[in-house]
PDB file of N, CA and C in Angstrom:
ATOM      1  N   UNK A   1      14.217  14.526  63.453  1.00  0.00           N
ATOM      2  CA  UNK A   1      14.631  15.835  62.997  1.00  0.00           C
ATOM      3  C   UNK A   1      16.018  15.775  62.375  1.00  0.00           C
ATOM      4  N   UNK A   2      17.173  15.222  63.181  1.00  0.00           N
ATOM      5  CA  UNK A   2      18.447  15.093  62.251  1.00  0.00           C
ATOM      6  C   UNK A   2      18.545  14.306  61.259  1.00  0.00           C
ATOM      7  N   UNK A   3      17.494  13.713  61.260  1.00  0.00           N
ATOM      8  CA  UNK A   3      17.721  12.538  60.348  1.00  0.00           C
ATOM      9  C   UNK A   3      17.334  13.087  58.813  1.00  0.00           C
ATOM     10  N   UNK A   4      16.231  14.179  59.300  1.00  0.00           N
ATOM     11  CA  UNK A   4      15.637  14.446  57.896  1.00  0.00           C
ATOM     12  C   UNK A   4      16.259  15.607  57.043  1.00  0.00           C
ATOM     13  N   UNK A   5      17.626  16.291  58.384  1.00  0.00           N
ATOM     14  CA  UNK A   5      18.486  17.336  57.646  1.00  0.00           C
ATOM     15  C   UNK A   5      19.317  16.281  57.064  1.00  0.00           C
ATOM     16  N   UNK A   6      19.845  15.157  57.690  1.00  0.00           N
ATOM     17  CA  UNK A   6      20.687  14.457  56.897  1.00  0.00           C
ATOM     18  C   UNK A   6      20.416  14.193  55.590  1.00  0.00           C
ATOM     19  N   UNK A   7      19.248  13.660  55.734  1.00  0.00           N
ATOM     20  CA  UNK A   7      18.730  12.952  53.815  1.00  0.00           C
ATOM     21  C   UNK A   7      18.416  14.432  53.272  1.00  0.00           C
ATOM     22  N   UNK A   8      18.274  16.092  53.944  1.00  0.00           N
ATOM     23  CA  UNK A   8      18.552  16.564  52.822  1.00  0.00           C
ATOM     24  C   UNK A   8      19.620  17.375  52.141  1.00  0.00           C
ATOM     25  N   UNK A   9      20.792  16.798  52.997  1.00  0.00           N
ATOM     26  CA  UNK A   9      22.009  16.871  52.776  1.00  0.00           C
ATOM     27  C   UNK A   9      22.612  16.130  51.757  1.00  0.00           C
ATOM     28  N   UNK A  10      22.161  14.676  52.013  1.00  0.00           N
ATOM     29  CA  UNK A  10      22.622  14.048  50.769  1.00  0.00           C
ATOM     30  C   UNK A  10      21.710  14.434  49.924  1.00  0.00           C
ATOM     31  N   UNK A  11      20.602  14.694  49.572  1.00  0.00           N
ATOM     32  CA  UNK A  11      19.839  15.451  48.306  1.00  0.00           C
ATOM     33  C   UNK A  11      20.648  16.372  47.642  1.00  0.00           C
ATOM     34  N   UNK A  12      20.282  17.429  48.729  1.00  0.00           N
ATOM     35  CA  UNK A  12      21.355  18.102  47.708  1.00  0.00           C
ATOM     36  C   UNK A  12      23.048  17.999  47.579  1.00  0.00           C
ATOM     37  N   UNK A  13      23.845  17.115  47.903  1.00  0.00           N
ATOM     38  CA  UNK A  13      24.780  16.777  47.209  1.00  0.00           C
ATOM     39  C   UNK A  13      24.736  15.755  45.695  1.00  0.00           C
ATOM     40  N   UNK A  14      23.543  15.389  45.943  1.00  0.00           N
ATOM     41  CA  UNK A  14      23.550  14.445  44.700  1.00  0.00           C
ATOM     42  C   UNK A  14      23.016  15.247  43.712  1.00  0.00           C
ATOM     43  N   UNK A  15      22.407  16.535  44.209  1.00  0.00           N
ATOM     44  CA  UNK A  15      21.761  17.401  43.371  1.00  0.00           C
ATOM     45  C   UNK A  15      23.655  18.147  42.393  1.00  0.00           C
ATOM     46  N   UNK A  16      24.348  18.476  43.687  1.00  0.00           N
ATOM     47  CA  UNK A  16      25.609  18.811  42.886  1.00  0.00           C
ATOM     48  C   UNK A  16      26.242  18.131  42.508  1.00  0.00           C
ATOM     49  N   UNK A  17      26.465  16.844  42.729  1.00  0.00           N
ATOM     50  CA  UNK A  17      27.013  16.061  41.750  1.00  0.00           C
ATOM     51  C   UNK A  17      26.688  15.371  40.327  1.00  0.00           C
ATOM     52  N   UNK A  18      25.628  15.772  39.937  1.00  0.00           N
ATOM     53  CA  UNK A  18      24.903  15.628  39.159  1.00  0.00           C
ATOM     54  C   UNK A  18      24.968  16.480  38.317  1.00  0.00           C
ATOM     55  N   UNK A  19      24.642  18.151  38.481  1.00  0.00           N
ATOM     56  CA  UNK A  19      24.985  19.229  37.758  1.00  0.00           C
ATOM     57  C   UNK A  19      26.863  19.218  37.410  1.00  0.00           C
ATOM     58  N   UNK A  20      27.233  19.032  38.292  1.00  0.00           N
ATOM     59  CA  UNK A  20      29.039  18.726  37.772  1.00  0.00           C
ATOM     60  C   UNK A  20      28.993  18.347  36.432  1.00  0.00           C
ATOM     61  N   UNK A  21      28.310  16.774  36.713  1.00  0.00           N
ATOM     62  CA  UNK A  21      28.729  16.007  35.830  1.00  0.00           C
ATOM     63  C   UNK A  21      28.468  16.499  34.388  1.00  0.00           C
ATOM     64  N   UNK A  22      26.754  16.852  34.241  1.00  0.00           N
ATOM     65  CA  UNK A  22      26.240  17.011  33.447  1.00  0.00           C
ATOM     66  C   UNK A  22      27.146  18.641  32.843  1.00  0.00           C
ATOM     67  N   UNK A  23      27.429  19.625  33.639  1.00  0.00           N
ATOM     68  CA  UNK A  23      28.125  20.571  33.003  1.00  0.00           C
ATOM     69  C   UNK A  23      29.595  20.183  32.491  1.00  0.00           C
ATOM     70  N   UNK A  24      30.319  19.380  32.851  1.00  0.00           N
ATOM     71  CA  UNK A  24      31.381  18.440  32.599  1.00  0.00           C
ATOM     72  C   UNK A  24      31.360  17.786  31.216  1.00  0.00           C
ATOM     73  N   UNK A  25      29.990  17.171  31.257  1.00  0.00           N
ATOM     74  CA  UNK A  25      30.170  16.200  29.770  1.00  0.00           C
ATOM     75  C   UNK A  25      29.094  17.064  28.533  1.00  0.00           C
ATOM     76  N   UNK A  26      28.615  18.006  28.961  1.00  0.00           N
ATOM     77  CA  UNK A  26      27.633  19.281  28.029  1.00  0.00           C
ATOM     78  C   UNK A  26      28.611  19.034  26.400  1.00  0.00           C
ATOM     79  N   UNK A  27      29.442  19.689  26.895  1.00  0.00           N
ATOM     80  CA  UNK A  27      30.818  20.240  25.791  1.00  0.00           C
ATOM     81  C   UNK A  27      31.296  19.181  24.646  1.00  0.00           C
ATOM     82  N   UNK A  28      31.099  18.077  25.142  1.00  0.00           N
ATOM     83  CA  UNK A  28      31.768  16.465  24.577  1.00  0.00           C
ATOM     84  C   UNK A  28      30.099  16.185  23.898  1.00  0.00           C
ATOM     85  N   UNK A  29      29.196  16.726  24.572  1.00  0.00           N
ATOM     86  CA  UNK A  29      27.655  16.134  24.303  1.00  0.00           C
ATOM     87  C   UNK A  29      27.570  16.973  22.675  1.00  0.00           C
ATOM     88  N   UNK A  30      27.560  18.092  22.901  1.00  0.00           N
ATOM     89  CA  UNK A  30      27.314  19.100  22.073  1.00  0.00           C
ATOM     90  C   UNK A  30      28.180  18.789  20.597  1.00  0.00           C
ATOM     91  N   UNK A  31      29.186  18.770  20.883  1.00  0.00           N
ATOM     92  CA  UNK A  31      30.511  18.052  19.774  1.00  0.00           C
ATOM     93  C   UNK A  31      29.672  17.020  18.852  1.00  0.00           C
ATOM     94  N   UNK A  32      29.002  15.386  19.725  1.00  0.00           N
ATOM     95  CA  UNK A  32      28.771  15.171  19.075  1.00  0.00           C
ATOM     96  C   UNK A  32      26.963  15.182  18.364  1.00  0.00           C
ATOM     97  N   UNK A  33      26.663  16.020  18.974  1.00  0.00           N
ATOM     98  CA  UNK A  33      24.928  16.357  18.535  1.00  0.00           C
ATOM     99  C   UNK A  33      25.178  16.894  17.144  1.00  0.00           C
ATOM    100  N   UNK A  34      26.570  17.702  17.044  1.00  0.00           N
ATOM    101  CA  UNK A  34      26.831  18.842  15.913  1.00  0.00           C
ATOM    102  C   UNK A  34      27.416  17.548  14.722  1.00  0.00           C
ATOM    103  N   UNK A  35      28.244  17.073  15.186  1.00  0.00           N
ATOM    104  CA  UNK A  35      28.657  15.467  14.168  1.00  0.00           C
ATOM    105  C   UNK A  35      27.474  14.719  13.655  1.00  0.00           C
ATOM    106  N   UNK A  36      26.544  14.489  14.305  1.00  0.00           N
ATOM    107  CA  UNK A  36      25.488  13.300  14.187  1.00  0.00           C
ATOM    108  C   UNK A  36      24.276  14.456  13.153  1.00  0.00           C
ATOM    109  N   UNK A  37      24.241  15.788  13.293  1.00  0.00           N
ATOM    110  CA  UNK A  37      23.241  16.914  12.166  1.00  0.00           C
ATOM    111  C   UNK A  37      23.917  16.862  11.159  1.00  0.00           C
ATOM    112  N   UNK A  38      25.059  17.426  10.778  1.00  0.00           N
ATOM    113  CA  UNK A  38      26.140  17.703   9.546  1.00  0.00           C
ATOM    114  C   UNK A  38      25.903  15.786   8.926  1.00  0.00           C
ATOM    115  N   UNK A  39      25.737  15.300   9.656  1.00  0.00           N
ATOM    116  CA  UNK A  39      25.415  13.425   9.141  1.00  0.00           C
ATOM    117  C   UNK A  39      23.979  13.431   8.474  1.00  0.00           C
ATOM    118  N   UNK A  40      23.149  13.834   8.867  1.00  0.00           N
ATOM    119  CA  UNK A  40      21.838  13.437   8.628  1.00  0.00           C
ATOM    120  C   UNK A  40      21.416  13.535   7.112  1.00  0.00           C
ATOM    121  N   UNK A  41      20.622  13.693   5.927  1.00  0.00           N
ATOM    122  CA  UNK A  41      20.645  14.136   5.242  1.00  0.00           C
ATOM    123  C   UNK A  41      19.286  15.285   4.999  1.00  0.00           C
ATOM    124  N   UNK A  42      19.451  16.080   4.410  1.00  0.00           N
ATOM    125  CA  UNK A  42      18.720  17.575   4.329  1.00  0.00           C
ATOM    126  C   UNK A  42      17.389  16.868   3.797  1.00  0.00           C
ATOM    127  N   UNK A  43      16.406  17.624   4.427  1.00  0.00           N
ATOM    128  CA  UNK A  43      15.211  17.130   4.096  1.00  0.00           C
ATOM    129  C   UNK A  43      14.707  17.673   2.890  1.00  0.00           C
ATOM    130  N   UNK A  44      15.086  19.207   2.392  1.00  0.00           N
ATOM    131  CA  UNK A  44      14.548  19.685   1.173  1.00  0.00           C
ATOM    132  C   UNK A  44      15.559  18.996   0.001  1.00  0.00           C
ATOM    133  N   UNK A  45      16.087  18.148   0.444  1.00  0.00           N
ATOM    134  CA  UNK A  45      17.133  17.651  -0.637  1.00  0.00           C
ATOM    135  C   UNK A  45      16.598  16.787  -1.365  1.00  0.00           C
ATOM    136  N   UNK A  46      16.120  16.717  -2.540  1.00  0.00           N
ATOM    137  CA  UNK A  46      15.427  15.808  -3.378  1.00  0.00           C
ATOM    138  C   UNK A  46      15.513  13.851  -3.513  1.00  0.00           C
ATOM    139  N   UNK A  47      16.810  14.285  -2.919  1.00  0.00           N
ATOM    140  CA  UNK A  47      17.569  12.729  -3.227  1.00  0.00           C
ATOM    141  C   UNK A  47      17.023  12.015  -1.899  1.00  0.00           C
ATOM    142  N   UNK A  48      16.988  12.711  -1.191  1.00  0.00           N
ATOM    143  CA  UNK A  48      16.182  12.259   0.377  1.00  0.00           C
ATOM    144  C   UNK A  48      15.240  11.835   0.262  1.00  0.00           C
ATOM    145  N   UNK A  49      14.243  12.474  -0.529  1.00  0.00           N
ATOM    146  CA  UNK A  49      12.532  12.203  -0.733  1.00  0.00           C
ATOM    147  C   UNK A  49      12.538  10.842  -1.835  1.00  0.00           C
ATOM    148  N   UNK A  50      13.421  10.090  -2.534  1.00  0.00           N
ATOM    149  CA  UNK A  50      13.481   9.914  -3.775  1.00  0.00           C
ATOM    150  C   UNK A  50      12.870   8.832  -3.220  1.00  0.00           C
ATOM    151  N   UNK A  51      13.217   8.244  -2.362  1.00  0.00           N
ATOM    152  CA  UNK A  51      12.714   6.443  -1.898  1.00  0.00           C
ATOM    153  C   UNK A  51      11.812   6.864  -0.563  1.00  0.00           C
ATOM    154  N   UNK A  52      11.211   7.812  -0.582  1.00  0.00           N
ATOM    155  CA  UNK A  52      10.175   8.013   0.545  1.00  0.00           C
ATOM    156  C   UNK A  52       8.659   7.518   0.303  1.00  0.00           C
ATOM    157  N   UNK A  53       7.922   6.934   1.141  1.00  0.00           N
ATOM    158  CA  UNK A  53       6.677   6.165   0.822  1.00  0.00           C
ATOM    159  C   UNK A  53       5.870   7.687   0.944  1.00  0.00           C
ATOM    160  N   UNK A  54       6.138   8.809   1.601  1.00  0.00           N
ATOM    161  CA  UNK A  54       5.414  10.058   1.227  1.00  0.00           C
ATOM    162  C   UNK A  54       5.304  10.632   0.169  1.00  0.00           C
ATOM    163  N   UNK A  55       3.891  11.346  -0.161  1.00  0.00           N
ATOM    164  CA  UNK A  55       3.785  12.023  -1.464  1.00  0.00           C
ATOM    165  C   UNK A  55       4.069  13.762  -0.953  1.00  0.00           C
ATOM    166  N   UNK A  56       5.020  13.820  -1.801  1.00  0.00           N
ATOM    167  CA  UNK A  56       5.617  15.488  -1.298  1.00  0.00           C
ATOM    168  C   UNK A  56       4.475  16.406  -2.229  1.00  0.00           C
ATOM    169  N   UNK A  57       4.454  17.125  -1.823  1.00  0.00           N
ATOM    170  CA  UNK A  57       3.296  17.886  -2.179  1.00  0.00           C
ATOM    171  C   UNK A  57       2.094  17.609  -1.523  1.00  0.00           C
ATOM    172  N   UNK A  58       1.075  19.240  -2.265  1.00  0.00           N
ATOM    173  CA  UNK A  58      -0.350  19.188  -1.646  1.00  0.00           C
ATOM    174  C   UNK A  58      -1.455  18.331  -2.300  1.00  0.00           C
ATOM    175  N   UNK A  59      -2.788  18.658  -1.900  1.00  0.00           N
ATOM    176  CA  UNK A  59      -3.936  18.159  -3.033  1.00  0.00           C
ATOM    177  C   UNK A  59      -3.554  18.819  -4.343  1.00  0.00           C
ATOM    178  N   UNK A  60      -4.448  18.423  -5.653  1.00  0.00           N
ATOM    179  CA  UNK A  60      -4.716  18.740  -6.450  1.00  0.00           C
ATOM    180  C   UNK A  60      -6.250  19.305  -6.132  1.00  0.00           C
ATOM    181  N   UNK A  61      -6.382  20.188  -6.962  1.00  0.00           N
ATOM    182  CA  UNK A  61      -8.100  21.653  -6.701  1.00  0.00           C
ATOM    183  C   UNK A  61      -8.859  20.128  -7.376  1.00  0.00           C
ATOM    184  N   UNK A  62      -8.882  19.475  -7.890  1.00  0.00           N
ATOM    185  CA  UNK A  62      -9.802  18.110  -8.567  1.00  0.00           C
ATOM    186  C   UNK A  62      -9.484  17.292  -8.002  1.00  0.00           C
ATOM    187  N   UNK A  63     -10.204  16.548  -7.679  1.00  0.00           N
ATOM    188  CA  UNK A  63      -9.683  15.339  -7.413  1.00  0.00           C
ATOM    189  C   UNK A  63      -9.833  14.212  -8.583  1.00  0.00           C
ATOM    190  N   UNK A  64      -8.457  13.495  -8.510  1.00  0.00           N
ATOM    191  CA  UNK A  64      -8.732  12.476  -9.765  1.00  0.00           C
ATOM    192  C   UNK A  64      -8.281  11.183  -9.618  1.00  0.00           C
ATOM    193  N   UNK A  65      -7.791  10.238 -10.382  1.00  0.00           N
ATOM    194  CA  UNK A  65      -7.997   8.532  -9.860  1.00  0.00           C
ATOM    195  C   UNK A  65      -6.509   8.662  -9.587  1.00  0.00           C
ATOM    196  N   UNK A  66      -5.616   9.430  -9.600  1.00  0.00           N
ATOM    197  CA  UNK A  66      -4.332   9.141  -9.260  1.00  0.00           C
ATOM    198  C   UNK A  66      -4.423   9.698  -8.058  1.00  0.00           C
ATOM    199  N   UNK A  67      -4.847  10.746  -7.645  1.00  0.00           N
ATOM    200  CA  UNK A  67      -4.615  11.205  -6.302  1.00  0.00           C
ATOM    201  C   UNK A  67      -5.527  10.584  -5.170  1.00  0.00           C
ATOM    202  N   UNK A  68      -6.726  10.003  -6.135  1.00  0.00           N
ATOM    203  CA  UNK A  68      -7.607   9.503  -4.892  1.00  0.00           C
ATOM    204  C   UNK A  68      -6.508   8.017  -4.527  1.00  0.00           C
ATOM    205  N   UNK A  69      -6.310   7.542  -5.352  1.00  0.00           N
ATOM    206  CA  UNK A  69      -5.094   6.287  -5.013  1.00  0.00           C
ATOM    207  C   UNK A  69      -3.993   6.382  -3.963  1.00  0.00           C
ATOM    208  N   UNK A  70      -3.590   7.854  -4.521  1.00  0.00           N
ATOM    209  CA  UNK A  70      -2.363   8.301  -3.146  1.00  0.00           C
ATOM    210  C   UNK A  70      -2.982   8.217  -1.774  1.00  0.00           C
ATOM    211  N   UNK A  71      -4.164   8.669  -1.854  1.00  0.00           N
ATOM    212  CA  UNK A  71      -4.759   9.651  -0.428  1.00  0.00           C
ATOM    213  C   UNK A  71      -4.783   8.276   0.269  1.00  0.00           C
ATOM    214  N   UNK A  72      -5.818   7.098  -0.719  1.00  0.00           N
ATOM    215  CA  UNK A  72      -6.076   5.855  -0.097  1.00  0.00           C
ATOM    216  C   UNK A  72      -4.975   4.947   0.190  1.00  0.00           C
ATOM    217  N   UNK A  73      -4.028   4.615  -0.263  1.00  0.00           N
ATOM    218  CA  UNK A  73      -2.652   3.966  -0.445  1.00  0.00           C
ATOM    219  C   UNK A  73      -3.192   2.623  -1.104  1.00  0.00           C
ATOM    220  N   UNK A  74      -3.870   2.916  -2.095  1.00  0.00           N
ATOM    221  CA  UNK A  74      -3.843   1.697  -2.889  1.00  0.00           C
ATOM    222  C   UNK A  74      -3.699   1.840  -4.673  1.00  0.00           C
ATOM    223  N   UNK A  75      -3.918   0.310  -5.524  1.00  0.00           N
ATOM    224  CA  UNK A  75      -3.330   1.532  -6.971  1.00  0.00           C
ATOM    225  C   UNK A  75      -5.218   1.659  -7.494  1.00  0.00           C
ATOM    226  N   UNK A  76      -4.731   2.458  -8.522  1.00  0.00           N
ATOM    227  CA  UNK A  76      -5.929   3.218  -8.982  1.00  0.00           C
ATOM    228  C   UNK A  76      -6.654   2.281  -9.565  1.00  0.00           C
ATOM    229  N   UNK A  77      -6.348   0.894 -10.285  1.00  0.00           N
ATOM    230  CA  UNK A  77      -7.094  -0.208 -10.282  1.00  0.00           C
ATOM    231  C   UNK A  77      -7.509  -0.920  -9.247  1.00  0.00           C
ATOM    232  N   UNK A  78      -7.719  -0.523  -8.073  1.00  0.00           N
ATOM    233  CA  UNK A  78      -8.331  -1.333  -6.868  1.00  0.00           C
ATOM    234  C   UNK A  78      -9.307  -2.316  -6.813  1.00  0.00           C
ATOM    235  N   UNK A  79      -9.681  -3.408  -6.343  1.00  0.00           N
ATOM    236  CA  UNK A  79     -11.013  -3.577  -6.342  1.00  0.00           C
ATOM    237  C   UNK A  79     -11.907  -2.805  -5.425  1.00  0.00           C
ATOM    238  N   UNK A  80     -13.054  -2.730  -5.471  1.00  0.00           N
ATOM    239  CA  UNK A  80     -13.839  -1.749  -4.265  1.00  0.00           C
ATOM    240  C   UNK A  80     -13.920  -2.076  -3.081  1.00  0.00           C
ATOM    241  N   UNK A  81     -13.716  -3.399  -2.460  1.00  0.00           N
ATOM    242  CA  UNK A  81     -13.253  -4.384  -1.407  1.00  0.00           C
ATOM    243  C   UNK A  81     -12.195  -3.122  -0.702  1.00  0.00           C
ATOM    244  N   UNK A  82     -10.995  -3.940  -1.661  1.00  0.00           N
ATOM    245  CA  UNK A  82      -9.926  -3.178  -0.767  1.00  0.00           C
ATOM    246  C   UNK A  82      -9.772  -1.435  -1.092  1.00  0.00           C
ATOM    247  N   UNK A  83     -10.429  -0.867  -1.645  1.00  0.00           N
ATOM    248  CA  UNK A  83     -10.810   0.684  -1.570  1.00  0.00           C
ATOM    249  C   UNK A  83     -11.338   0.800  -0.199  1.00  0.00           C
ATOM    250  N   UNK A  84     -12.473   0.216  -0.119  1.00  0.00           N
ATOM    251  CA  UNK A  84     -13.340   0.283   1.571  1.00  0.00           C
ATOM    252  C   UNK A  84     -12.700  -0.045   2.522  1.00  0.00           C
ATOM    253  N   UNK A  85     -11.446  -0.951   2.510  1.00  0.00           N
ATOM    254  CA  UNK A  85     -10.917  -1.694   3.591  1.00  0.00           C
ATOM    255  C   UNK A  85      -9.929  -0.202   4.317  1.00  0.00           C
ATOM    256  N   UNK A  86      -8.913  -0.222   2.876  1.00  0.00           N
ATOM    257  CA  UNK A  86      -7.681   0.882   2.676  1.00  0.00           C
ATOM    258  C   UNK A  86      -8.998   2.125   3.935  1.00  0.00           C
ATOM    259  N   UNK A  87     -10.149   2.902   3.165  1.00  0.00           N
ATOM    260  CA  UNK A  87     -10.575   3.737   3.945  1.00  0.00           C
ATOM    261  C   UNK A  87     -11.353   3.816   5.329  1.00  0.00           C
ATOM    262  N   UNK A  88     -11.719   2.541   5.321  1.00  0.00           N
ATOM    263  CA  UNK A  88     -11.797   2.580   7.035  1.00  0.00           C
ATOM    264  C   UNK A  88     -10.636   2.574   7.607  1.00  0.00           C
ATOM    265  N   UNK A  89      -9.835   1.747   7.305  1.00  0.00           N
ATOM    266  CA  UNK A  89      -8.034   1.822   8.235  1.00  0.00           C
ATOM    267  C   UNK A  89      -8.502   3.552   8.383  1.00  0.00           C
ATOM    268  N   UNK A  90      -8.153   3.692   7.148  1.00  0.00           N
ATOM    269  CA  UNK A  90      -7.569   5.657   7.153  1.00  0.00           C
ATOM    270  C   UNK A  90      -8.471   6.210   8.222  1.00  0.00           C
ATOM    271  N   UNK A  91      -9.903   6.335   8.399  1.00  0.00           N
ATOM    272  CA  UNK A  91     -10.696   6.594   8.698  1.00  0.00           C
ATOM    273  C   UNK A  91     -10.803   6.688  10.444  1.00  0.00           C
ATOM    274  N   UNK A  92     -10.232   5.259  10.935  1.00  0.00           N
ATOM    275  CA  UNK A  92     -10.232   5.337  12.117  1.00  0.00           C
ATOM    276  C   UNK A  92      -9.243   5.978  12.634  1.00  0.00           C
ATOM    277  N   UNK A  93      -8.027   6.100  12.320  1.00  0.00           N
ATOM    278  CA  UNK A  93      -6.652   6.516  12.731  1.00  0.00           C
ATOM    279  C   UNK A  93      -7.041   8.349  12.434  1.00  0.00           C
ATOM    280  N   UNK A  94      -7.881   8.517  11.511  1.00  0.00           N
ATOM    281  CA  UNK A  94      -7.890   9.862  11.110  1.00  0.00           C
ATOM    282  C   UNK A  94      -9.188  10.610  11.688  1.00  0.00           C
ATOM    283  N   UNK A  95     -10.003   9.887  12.412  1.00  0.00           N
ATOM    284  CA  UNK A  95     -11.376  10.510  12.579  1.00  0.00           C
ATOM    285  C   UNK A  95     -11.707  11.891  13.188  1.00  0.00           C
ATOM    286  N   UNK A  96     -12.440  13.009  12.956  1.00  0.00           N
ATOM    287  CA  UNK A  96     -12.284  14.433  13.461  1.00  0.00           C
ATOM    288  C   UNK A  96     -12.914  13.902  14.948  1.00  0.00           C
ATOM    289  N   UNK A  97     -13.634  13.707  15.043  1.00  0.00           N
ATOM    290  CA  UNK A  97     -14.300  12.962  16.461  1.00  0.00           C
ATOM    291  C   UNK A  97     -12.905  12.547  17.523  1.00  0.00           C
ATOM    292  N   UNK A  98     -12.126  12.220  17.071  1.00  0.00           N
ATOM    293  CA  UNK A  98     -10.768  11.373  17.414  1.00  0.00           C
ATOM    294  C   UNK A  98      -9.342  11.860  17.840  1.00  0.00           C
ATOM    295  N   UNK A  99      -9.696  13.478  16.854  1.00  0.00           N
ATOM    296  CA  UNK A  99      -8.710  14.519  17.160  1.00  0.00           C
ATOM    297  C   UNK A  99      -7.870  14.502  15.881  1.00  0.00           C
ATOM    298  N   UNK A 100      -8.703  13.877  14.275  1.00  0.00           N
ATOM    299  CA  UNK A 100      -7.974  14.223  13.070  1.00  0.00           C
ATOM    300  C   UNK A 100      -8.342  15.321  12.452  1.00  0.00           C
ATOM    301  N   UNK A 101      -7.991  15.547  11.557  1.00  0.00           N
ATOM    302  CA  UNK A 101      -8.188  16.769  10.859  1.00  0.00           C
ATOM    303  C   UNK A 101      -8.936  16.600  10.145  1.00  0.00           C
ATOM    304  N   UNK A 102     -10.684  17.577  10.597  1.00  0.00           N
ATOM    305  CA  UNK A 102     -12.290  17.889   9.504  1.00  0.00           C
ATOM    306  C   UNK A 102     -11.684  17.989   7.663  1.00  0.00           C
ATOM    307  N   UNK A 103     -10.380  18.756   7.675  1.00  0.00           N
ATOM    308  CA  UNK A 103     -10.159  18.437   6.054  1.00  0.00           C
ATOM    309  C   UNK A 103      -9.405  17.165   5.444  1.00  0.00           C
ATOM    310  N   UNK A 104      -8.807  16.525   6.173  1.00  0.00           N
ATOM    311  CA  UNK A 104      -8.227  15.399   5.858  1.00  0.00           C
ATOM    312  C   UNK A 104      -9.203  14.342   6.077  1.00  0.00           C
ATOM    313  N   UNK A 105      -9.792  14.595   6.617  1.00  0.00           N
ATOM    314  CA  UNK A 105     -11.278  13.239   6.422  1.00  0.00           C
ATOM    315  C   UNK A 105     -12.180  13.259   5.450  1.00  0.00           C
ATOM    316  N   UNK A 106     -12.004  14.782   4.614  1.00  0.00           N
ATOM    317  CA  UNK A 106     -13.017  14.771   3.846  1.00  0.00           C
ATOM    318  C   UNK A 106     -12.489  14.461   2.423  1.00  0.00           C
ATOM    319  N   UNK A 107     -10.719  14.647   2.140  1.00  0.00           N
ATOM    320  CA  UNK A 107     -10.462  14.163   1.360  1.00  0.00           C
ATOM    321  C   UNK A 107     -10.625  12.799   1.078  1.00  0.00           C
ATOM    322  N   UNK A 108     -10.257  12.187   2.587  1.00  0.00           N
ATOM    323  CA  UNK A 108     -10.081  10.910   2.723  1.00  0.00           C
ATOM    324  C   UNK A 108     -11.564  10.333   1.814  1.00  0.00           C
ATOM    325  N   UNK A 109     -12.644  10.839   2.309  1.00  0.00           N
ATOM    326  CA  UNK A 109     -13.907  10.754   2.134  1.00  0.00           C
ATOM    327  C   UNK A 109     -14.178  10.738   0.800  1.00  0.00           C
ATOM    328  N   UNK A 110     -14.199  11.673  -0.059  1.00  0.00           N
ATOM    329  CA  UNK A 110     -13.826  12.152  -1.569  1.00  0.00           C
ATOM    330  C   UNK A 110     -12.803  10.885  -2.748  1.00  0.00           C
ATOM    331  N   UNK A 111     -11.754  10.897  -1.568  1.00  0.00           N
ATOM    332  CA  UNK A 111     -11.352   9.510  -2.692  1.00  0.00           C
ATOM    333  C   UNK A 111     -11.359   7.983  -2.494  1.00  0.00           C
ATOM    334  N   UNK A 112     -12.155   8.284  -1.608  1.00  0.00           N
ATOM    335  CA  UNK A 112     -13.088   6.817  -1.530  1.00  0.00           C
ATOM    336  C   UNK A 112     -14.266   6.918  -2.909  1.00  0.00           C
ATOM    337  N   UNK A 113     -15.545   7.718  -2.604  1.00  0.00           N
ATOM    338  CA  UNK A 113     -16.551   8.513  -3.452  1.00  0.00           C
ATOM    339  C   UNK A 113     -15.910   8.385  -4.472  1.00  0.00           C
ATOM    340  N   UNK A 114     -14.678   8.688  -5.308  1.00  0.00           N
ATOM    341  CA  UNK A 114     -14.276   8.676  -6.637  1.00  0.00           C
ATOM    342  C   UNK A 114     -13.597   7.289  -6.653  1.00  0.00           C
ATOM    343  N   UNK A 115     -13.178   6.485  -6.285  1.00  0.00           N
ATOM    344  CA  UNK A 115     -12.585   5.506  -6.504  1.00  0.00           C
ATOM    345  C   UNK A 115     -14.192   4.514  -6.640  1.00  0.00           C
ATOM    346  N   UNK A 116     -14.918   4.541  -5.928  1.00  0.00           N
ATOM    347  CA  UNK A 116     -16.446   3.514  -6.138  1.00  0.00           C
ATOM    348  C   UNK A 116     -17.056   3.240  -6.993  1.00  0.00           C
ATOM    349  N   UNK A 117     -16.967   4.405  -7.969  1.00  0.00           N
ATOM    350  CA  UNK A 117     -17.689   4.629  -8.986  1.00  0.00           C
ATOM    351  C   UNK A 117     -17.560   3.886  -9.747  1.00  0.00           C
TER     352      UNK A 117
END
């Protein structure tokens, strides 16, 4: 019985020494969270996107040999080999069965279909 008020004596002192600390160093934390944002660079900022392997923007309402290339990550001269290869990768990582998204599989799907031809 004393033993188990003891350990929860030291509990909760370690419980307050802990909140100390952490309310102690908050202020110094915060300082530099606010230094390290004002650092980052803005994401709608064009110059940011300039060397990004993402394609900014949506579909196109057609689909055509440049976008089916994007969707697949290969170039629009592919052989059909690596078209099929590129869309199974995509395919498994993306599957609706899997927890991807029913419209992003079907693009996926679509510029495979246009790239085969």
């Amino acid at each position: 019985m004393s033993s188990s008020l003891i350990l929860a004596g030291l509990g909760m002192a370690a419980v307050g020494f802990g909140g100390r600390y952490v309310a102690r160093t908050m202020p110094q934390m915060a300082k530099k969270a606010e230094e390290a944002l004002k650092q980052m660079p803005q994401i709608n900022n064009s110059e940011a996107w300039a060397n990004s392997k993402y394609y900014k923007g949506g579909f196109d309402p057609k689909m055509n040999k440049r976008e089916a290339a994007l969707i697949l990550g290969v170039s629009p001269m592919a052989p059909v080999k690596k078209v099929r290869d590129a869309h199974k990768k995509i395919m498994i990582q993306n599957h609706p069965d899997r927890g991807g998204s029913p419209y992003i599989a079907a693009k996926v799907n679509e510029a495979k279909d246009f790239l085969d031809k």
